[in-house]
C-alpha atoms as a PDB file:
ATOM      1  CA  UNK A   1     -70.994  53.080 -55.721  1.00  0.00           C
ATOM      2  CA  UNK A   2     -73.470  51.827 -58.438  1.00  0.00           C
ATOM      3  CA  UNK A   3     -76.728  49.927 -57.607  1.00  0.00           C
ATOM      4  CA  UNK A   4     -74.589  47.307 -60.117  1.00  0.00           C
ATOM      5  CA  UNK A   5     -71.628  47.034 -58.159  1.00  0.00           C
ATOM      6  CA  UNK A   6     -73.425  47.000 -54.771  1.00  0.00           C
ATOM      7  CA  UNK A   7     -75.269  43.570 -55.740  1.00  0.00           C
ATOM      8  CA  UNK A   8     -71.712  42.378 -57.426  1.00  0.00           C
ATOM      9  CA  UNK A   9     -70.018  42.808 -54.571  1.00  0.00           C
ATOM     10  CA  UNK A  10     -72.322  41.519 -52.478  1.00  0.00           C
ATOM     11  CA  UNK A  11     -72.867  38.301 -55.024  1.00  0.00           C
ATOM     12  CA  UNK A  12     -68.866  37.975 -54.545  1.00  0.00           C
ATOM     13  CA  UNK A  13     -68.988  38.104 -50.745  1.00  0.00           C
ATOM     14  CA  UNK A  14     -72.038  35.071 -50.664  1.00  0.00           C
ATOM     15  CA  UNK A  15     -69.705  33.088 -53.270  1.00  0.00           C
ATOM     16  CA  UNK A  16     -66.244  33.571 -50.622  1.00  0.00           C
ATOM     17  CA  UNK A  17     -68.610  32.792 -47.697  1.00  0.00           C
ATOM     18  CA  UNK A  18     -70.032  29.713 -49.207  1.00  0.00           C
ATOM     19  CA  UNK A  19     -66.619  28.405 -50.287  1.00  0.00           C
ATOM     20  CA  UNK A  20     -64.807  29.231 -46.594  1.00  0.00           C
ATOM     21  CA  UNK A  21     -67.933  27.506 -45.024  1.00  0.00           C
ATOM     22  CA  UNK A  22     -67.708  24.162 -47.503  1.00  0.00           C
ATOM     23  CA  UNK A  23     -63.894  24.068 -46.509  1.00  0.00           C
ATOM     24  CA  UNK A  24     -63.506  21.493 -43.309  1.00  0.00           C
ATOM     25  CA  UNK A  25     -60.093  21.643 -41.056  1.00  0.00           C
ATOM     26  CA  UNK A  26     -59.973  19.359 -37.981  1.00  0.00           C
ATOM     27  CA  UNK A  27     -62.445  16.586 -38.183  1.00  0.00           C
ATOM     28  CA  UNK A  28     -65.122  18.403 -40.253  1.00  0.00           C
ATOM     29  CA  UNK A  29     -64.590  21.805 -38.508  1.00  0.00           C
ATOM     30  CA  UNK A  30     -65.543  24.890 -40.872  1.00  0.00           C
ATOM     31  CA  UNK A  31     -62.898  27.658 -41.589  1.00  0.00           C
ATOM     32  CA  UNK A  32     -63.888  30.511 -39.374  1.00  0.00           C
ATOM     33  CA  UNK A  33     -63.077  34.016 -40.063  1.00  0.00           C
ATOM     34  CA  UNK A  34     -60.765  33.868 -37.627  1.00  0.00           C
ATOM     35  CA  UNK A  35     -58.769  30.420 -39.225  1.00  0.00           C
ATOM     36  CA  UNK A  36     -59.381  32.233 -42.393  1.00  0.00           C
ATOM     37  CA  UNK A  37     -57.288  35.424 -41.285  1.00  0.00           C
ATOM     38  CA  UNK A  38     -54.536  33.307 -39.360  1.00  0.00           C
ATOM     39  CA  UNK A  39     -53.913  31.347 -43.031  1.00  0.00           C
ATOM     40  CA  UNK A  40     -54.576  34.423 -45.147  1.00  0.00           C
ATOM     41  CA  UNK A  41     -52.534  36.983 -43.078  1.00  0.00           C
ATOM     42  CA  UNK A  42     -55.857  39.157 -43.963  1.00  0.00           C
ATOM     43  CA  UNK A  43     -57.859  41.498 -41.267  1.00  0.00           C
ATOM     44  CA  UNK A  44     -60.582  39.902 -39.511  1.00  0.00           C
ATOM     45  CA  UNK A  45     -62.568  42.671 -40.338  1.00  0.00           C
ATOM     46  CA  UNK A  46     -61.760  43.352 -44.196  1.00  0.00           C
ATOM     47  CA  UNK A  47     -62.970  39.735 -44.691  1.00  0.00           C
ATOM     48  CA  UNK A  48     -65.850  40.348 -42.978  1.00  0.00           C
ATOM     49  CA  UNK A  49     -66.670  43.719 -44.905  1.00  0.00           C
ATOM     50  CA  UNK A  50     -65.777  41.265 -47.923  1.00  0.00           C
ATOM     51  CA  UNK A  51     -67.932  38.481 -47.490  1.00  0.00           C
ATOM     52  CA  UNK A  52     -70.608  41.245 -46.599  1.00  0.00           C
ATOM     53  CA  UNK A  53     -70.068  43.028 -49.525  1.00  0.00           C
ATOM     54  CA  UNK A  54     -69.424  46.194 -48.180  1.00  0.00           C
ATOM     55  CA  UNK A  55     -65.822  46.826 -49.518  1.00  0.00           C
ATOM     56  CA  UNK A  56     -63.949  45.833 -52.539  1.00  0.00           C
ATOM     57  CA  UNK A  57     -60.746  43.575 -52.301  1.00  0.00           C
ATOM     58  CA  UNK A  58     -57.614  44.408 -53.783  1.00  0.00           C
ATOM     59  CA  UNK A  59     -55.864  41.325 -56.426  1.00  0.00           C
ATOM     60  CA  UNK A  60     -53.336  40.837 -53.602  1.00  0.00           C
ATOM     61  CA  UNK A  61     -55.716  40.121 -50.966  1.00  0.00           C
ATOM     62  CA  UNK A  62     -57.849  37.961 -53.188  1.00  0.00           C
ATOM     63  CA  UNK A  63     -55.005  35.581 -53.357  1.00  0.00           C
ATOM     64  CA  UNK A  64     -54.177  35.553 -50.440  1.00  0.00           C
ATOM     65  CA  UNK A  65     -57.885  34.807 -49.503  1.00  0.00           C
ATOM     66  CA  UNK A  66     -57.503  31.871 -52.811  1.00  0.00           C
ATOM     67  CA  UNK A  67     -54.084  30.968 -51.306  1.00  0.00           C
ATOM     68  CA  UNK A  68     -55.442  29.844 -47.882  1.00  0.00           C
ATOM     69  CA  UNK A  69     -58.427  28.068 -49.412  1.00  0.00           C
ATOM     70  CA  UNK A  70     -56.576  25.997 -50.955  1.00  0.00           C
ATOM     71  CA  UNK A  71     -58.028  27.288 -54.531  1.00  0.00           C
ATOM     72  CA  UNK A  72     -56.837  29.180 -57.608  1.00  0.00           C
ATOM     73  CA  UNK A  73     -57.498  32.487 -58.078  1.00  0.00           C
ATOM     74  CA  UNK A  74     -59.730  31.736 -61.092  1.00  0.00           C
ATOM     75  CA  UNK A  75     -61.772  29.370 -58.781  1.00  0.00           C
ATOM     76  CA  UNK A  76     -62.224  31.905 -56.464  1.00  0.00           C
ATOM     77  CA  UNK A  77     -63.700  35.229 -58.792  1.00  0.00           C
ATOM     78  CA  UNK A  78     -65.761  32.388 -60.980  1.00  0.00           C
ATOM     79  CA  UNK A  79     -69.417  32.680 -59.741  1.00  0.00           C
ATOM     80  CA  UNK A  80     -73.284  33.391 -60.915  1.00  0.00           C
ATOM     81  CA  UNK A  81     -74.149  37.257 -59.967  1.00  0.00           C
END
């Protein structure tokens, strides 16, 4: 892997992060990893890697990961580098 796609990826894992903390379930609780992998029917750990920036999602499990957000896909893969 690139230098480039090392700080994309990484860029794309702050942006998911940052939009899983600003969602609020249950009286202004934040989405864990944990709620976010019971409503995305995604790994604990890939999210993690994700949001770390250590592995590169596949289409499928970005909507799924959009899907339980409660965002569109576009939303979700729209950020500053």
């Amino acid at each position: 892997m690139t230098k480039e796609e090392e700080k994309f990826l990484k860029a794309f894992g702050k942006h998911l992060q940052a939009i899983r903390e600003g969602k609020k379930i249950r009286k202004g609780e934040r989405i864990s990893l944990r709620i976010l992998e019971q409503l995305s029917d995604v790994d604990y750990s890939q999210i993690h890697r994700i949001e770390k920036g250590q592995t590169a999602p596949s289409l499928l499990t970005l909507k799924a990961l959009a899907d339980a957000l409660g965002i569109s896909l576009s939303e979700l893969v729209t950020f500053e580098e």
